[in-house]
PDB file of N, CA and C in Angstrom:
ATOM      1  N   UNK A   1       0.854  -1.169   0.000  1.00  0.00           N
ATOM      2  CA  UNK A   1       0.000   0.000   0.000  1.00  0.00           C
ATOM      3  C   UNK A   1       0.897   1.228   0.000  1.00  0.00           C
ATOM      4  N   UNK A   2       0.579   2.389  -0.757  1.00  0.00           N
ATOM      5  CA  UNK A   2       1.328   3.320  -0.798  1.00  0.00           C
ATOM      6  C   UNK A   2       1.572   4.226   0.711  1.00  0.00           C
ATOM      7  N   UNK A   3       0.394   4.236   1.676  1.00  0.00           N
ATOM      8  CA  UNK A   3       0.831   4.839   2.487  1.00  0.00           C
ATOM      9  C   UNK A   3       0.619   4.082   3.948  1.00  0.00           C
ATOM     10  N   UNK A   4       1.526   2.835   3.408  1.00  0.00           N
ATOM     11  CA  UNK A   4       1.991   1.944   4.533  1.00  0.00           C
ATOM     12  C   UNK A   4       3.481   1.740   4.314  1.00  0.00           C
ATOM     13  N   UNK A   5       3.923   1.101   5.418  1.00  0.00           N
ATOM     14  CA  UNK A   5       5.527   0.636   5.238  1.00  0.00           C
ATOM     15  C   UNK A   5       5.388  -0.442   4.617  1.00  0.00           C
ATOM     16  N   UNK A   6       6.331  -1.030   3.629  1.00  0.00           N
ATOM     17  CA  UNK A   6       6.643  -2.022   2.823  1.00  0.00           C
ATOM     18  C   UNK A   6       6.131  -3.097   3.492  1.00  0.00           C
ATOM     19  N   UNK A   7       5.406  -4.041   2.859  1.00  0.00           N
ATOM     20  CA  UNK A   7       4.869  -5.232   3.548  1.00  0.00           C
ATOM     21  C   UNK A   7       3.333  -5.092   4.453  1.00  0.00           C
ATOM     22  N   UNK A   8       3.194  -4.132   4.915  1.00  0.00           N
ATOM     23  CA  UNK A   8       1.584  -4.173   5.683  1.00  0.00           C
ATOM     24  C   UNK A   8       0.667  -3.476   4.623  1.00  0.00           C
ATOM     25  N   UNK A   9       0.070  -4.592   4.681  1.00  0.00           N
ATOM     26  CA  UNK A   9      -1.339  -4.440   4.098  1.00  0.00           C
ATOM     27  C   UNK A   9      -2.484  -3.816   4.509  1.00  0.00           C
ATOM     28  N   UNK A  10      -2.486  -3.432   5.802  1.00  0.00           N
ATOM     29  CA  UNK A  10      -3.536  -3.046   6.907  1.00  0.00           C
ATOM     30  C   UNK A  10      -4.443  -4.210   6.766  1.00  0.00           C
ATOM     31  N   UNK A  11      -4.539  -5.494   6.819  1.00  0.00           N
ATOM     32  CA  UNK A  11      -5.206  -6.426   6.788  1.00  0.00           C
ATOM     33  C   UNK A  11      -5.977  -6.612   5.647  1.00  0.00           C
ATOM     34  N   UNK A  12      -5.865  -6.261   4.832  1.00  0.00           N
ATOM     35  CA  UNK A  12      -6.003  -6.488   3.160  1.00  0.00           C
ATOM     36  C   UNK A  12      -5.239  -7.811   2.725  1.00  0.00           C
ATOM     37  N   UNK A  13      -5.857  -8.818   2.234  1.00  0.00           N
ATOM     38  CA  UNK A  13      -5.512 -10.068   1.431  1.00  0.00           C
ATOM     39  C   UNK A  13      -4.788  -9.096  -0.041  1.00  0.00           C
ATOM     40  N   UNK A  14      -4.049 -10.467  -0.714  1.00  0.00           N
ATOM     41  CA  UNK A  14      -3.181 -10.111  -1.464  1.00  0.00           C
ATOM     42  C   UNK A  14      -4.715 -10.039  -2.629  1.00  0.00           C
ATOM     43  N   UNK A  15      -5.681 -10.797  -2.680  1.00  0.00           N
ATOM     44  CA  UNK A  15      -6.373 -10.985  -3.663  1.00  0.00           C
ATOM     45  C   UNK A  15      -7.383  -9.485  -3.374  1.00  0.00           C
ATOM     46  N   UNK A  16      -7.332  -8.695  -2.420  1.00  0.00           N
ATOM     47  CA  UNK A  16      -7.959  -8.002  -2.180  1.00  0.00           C
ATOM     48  C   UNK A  16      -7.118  -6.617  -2.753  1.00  0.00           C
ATOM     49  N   UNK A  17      -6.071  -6.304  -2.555  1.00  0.00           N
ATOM     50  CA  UNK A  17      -4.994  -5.372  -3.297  1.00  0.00           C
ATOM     51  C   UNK A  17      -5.113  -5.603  -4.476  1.00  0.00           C
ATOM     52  N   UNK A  18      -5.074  -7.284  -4.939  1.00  0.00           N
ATOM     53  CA  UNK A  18      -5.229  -7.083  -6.769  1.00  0.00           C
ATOM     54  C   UNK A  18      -6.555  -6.147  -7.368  1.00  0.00           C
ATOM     55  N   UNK A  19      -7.791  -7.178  -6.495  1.00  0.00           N
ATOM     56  CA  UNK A  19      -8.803  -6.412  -6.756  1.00  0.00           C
ATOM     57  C   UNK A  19      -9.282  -4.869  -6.924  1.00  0.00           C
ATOM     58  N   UNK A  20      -8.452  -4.609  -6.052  1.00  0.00           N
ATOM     59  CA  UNK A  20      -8.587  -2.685  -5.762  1.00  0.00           C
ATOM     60  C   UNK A  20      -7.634  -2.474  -6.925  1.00  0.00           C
ATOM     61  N   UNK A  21      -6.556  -2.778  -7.121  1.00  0.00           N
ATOM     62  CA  UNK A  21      -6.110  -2.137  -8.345  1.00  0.00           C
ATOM     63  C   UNK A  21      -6.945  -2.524  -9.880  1.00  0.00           C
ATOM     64  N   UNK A  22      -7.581  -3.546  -9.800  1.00  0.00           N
ATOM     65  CA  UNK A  22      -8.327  -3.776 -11.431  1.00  0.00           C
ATOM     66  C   UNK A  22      -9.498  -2.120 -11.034  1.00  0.00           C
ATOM     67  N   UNK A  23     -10.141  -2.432  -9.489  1.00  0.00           N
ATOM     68  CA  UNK A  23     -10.941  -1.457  -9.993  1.00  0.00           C
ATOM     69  C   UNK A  23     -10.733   0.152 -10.029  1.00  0.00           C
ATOM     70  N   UNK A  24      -9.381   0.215  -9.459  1.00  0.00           N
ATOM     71  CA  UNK A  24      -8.432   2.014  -9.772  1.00  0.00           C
ATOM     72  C   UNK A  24      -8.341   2.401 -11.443  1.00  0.00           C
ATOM     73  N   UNK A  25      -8.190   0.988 -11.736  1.00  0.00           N
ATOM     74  CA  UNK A  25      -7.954   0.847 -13.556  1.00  0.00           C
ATOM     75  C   UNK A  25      -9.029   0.986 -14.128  1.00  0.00           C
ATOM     76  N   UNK A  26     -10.184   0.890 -13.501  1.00  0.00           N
ATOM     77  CA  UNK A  26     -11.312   1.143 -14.238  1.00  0.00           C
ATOM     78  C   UNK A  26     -12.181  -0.005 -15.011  1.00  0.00           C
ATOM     79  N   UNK A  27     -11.832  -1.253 -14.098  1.00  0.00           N
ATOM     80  CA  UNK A  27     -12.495  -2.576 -14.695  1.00  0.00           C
ATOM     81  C   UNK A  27     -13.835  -2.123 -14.411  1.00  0.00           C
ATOM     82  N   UNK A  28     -14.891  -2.542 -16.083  1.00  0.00           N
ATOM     83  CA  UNK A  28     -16.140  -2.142 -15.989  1.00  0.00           C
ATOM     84  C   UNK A  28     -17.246  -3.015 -15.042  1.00  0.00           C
ATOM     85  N   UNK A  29     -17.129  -4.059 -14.522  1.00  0.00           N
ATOM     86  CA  UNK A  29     -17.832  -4.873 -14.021  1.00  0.00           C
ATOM     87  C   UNK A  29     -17.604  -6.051 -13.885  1.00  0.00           C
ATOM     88  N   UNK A  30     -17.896  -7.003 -12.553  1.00  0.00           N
ATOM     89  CA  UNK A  30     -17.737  -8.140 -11.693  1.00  0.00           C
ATOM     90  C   UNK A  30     -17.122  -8.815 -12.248  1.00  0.00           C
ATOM     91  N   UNK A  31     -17.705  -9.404 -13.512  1.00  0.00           N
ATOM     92  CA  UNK A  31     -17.356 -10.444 -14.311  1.00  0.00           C
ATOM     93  C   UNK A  31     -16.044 -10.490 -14.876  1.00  0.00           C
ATOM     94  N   UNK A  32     -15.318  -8.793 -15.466  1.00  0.00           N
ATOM     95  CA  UNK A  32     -14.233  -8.947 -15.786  1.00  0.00           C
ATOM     96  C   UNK A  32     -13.004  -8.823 -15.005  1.00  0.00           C
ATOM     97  N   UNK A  33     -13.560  -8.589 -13.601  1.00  0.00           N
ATOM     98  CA  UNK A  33     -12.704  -9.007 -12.509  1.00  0.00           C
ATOM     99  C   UNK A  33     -12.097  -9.899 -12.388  1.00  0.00           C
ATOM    100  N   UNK A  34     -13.440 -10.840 -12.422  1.00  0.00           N
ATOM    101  CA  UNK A  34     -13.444 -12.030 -11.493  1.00  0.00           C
ATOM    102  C   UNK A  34     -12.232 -12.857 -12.898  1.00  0.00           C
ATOM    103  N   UNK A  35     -12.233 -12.534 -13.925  1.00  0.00           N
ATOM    104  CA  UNK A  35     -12.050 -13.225 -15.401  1.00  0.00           C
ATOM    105  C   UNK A  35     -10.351 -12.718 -15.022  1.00  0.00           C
ATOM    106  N   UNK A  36     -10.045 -11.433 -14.938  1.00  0.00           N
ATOM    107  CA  UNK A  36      -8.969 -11.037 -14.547  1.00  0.00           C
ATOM    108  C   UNK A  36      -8.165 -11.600 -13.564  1.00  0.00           C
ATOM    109  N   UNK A  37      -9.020 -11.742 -12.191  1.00  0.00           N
ATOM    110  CA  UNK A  37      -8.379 -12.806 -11.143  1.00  0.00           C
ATOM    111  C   UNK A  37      -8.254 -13.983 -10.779  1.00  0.00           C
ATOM    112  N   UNK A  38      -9.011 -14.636 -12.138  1.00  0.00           N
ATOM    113  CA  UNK A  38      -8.979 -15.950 -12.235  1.00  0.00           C
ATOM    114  C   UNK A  38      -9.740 -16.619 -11.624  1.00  0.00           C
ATOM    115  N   UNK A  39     -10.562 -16.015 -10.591  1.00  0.00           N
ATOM    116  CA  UNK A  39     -11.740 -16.295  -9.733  1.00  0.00           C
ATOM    117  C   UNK A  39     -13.009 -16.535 -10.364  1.00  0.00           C
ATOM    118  N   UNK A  40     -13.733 -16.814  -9.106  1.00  0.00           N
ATOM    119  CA  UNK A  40     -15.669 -16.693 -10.045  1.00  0.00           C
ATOM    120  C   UNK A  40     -15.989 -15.315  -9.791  1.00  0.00           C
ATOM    121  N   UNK A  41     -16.983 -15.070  -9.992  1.00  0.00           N
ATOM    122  CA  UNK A  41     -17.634 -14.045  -9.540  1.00  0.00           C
ATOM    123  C   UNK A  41     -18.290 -13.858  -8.268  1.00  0.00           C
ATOM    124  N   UNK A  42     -18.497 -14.889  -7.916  1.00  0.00           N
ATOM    125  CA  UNK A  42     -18.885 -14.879  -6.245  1.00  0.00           C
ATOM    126  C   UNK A  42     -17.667 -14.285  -5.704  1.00  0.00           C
ATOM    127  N   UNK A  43     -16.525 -15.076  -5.692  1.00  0.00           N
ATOM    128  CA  UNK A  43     -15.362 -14.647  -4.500  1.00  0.00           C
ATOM    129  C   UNK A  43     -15.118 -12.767  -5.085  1.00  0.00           C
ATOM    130  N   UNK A  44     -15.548 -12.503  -6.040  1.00  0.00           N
ATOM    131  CA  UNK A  44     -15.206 -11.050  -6.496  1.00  0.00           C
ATOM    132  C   UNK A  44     -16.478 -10.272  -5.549  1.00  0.00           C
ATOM    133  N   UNK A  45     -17.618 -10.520  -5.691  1.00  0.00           N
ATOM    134  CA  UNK A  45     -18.418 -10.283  -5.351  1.00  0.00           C
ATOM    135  C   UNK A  45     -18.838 -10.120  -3.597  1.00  0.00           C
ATOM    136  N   UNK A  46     -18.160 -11.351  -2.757  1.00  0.00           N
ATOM    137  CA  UNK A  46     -17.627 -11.672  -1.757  1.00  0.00           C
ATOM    138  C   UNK A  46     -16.664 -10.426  -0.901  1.00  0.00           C
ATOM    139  N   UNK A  47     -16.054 -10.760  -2.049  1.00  0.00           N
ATOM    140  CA  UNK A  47     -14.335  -9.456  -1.530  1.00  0.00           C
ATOM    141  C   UNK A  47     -15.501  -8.282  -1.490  1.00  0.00           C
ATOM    142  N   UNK A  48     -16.188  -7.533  -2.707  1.00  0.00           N
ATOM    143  CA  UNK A  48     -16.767  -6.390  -2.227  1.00  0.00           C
ATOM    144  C   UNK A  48     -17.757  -5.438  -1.586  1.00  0.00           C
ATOM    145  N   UNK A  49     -18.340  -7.092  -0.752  1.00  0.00           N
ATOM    146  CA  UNK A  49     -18.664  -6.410   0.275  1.00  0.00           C
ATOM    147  C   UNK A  49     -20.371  -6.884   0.205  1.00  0.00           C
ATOM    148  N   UNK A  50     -21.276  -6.607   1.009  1.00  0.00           N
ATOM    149  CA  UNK A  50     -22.748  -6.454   0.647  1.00  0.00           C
ATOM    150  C   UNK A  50     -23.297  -5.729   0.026  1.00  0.00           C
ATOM    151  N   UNK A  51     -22.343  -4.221  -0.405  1.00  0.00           N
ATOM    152  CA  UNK A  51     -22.881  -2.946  -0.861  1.00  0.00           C
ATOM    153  C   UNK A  51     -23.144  -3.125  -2.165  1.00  0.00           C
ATOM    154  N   UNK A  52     -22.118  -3.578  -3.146  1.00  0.00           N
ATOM    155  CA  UNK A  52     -21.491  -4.196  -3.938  1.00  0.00           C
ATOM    156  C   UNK A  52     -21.311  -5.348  -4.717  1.00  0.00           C
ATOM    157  N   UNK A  53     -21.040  -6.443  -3.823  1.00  0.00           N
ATOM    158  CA  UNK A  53     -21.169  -7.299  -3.997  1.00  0.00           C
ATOM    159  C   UNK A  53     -22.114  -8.498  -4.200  1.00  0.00           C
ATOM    160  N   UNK A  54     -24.021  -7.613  -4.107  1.00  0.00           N
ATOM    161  CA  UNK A  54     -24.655  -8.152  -4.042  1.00  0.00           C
ATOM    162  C   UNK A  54     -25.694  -8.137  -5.828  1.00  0.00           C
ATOM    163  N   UNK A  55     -24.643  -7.482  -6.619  1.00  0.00           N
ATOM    164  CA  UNK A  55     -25.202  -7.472  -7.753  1.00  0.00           C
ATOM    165  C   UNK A  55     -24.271  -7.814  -8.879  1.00  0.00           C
ATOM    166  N   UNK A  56     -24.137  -9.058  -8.670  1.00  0.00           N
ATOM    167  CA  UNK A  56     -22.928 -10.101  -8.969  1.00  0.00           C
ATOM    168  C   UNK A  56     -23.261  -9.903 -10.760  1.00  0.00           C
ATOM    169  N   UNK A  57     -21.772  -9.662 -11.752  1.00  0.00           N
ATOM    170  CA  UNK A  57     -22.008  -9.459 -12.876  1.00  0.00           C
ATOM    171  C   UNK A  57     -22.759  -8.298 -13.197  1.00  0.00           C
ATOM    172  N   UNK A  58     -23.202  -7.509 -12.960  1.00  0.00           N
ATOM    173  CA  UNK A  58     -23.900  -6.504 -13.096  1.00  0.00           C
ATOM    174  C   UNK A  58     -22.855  -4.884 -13.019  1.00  0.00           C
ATOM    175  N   UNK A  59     -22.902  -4.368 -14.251  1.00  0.00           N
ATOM    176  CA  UNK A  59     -21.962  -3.293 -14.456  1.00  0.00           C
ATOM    177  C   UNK A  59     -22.023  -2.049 -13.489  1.00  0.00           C
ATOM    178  N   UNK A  60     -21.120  -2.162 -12.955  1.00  0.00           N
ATOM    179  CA  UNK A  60     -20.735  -1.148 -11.364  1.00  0.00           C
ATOM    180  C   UNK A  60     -21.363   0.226 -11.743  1.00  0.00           C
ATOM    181  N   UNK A  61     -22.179   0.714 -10.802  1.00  0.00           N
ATOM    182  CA  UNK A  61     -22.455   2.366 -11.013  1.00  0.00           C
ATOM    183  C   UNK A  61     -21.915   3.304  -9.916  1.00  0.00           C
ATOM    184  N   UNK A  62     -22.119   4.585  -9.860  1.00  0.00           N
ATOM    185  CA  UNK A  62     -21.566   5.389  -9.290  1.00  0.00           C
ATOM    186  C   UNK A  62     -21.168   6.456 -10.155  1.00  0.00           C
TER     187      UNK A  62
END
C-alpha cells in the first residue's frame, strides 16, 4: 500500500490489493474481474462487500 511501510497491508488479502487495483484501472464490471483474477464471480463479489457485492455481474455504477 502506498501509504503503509513495505509489507503491511492493513489487513487487506493479497487478492484483495489485486482487486482494488483492477478497480483504480477502471475494470467495468464483476465479471471482468473475477475473469482477470482468475476467480468466479462470487469470490469477487464476496471481496466487495454487501454494498457491492450483491449485484454479482452486473456493471458497477456510481
Amino acid at each position: 500500500m502506498l501509504l503503509s511501510p513495505r509489507g503491511n497491508l492493513r489487513g487487506l488479502t493479497r487478492l484483495d490489493v489485486r482487486l482494488l487495483r483492477l478497480l483504480v484501472e477502471g475494470a467495468p464490471h464483476i465479471s471482468a474481474i473475477a475473469a482477470a483474477l482468475g476467480v468466479d464471480n462470487r469470490t469477487v463479489s464476496d471481496a466487495l462487500g454487501p454494498r457491492v457485492g450483491n449485484a454479482r455481474g452486473a456493471r458497477a455504477t456510481g
